[in-house]
Protein backbone atom coordinates (compact mmCIF):
# COMPACT_ATOMS: atom_id res chain seq x y z
CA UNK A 1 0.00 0.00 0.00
CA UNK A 2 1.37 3.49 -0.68
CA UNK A 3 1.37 6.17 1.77
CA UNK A 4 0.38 9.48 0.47
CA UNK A 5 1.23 12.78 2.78
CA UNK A 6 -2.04 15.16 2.42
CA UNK A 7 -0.22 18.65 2.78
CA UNK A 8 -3.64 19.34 5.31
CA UNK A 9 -4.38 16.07 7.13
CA UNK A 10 -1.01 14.07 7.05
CA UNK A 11 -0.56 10.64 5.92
CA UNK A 12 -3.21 8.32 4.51
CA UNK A 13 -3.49 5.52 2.85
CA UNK A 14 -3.39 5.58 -1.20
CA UNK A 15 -7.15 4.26 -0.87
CA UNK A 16 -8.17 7.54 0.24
CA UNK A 17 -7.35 9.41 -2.97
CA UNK A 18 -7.74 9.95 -6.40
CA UNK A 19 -5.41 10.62 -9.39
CA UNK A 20 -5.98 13.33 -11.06
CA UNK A 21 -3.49 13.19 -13.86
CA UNK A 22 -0.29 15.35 -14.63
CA UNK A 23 0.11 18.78 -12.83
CA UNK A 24 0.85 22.50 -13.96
CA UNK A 25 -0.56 21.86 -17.40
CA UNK A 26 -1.98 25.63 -18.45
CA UNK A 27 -5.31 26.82 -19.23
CA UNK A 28 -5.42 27.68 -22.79
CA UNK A 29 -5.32 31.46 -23.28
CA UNK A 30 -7.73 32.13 -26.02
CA UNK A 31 -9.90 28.65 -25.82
CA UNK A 32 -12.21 30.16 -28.69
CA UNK A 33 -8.96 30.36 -31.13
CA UNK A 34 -7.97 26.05 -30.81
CA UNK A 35 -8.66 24.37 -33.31
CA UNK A 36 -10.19 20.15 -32.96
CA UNK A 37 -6.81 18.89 -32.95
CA UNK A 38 -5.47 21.27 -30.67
CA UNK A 39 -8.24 21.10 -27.81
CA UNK A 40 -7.54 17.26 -28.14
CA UNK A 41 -3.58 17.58 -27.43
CA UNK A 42 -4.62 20.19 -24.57
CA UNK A 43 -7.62 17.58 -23.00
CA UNK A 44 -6.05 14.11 -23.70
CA UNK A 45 -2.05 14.32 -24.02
CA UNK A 46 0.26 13.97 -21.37
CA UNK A 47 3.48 13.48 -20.38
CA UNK A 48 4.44 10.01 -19.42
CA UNK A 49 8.16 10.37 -18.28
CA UNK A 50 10.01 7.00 -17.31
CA UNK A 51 11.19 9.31 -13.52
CA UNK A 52 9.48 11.80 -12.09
CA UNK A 53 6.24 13.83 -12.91
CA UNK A 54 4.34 16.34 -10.78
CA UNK A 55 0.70 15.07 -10.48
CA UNK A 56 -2.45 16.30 -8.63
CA UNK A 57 -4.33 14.05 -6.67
CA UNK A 58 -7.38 14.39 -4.62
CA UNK A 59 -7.94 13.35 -0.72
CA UNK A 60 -11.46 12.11 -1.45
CA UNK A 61 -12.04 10.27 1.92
CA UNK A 62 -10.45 13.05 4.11
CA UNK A 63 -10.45 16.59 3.45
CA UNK A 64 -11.47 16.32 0.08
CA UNK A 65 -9.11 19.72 -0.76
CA UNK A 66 -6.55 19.00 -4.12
CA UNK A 67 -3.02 19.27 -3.74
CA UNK A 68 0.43 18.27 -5.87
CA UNK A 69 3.28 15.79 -5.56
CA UNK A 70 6.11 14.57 -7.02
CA UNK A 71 6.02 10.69 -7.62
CA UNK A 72 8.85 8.98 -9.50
CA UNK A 73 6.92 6.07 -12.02
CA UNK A 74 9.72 3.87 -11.74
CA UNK A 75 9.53 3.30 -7.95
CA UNK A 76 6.14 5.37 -6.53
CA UNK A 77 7.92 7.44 -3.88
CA UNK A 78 6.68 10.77 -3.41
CA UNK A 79 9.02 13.13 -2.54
CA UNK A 80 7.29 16.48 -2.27
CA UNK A 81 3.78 17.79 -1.58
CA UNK A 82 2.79 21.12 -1.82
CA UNK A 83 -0.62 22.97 -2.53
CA UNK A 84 -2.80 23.66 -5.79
CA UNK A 85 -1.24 27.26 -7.23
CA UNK A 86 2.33 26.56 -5.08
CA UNK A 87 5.22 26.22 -7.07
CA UNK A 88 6.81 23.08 -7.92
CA UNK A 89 9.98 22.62 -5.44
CA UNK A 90 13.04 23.57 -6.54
CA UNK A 91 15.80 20.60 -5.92
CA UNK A 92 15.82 17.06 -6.65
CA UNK A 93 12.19 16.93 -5.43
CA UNK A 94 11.12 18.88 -8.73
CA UNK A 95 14.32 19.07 -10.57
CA UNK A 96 13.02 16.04 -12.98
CA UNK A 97 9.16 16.43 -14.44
CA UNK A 98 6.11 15.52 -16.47
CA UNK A 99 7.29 18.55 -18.23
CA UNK A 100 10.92 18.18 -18.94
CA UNK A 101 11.43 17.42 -22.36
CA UNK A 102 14.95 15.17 -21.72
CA UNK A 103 13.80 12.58 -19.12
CA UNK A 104 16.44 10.72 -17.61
CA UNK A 105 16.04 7.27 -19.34
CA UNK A 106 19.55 5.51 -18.02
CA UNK A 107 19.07 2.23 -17.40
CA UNK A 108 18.00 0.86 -14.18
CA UNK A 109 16.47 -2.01 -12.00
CA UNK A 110 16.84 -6.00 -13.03
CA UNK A 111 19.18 -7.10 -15.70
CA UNK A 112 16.14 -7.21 -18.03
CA UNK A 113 15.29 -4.02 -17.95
CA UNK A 114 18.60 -2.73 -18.39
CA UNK A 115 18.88 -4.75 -21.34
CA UNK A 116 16.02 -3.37 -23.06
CA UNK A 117 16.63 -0.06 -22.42
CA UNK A 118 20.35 -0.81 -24.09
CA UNK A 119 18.83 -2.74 -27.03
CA UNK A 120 16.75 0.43 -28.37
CA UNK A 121 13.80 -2.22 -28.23
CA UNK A 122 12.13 0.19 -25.46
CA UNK A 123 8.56 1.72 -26.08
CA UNK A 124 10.74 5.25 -26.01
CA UNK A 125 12.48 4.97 -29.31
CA UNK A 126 9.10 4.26 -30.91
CA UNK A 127 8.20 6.78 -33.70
CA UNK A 128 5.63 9.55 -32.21
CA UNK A 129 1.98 9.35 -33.32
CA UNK A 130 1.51 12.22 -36.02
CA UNK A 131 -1.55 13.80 -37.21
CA UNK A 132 -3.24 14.24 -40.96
CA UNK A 133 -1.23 16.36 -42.71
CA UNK A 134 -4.51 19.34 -42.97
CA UNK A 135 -5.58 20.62 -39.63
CA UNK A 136 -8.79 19.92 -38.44
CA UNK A 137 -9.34 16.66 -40.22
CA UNK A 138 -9.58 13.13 -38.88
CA UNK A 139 -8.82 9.60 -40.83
CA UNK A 140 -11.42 8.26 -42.86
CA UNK A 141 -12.94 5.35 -40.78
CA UNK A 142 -10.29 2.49 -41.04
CA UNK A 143 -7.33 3.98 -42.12
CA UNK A 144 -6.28 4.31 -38.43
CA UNK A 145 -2.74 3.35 -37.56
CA UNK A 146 -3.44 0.06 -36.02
CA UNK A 147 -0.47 0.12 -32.98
């Protein structure tokens, strides 16, 4: 069981909150301007760093206020909490995020996975999805990339 530190009631159990995907992502500033393709990048992608990532979780059972953390995905442990609108910590705690565009992606853990990440097998150097060359235009049904 993880133990998550509420930054207003102290420790709890993971079963007491909810994940509320990847922090400090902004507001659009002119909503009215996106077009389909953009709204969809701002609602649905998100970083997925192999490290840490600041996140925003809810204390449903408890105080039911939101807060942030940083969690590394490799190993779960949170180092820092800190309040909705605070800053991310400066430091280690916040020094690696969902938002850093170089990820540290050295090899670590078993044999196996250190293997993987050496072979260039690893999900990472995978080409990026792209989008239909004309904005604001889908596929035609079945003509979807089938990974």
């Amino acid at each position: 069981m993880l133990l998550i530190e509420c930054p207003y009631c102290g420790p709890r159990d993971e079963t007491e909150f909810r994940h509320g995907g990847q922090a400090h992502v902004p507001y659009p500033a002119d909503p009215d301007a996106l077009s389909d393709r953009e709204w969809a990048e701002y609602l649905f992608y998100r970083d997925n760093p192999r490290g840490t990532i600041a996140e925003r979780w809810l204390h449903t059972a408890g105080c039911r206020k939101w807060f942030n953390s940083i969690r590394d995905t490799e190993t779960y442990a949170i180092s820092a909490v800190y309040p909705i609108g605070a800053e991310r910590p400066a430091g280690p705690a916040g020094d690696r995020s969902g938002s850093d565009p170089t990820p540290d992606h050295s090899p670590k853990g078993s044999p196996v996975a250190q293997a993987i990440a050496s072979s260039g097998s690893h999900a990472r150097t995978a080409p990026a999805h792209t989008w239909p060359s004309s904005p604001g235009t889908l596929p035609a049904p079945g003509t979807e990339d089938p990974r």
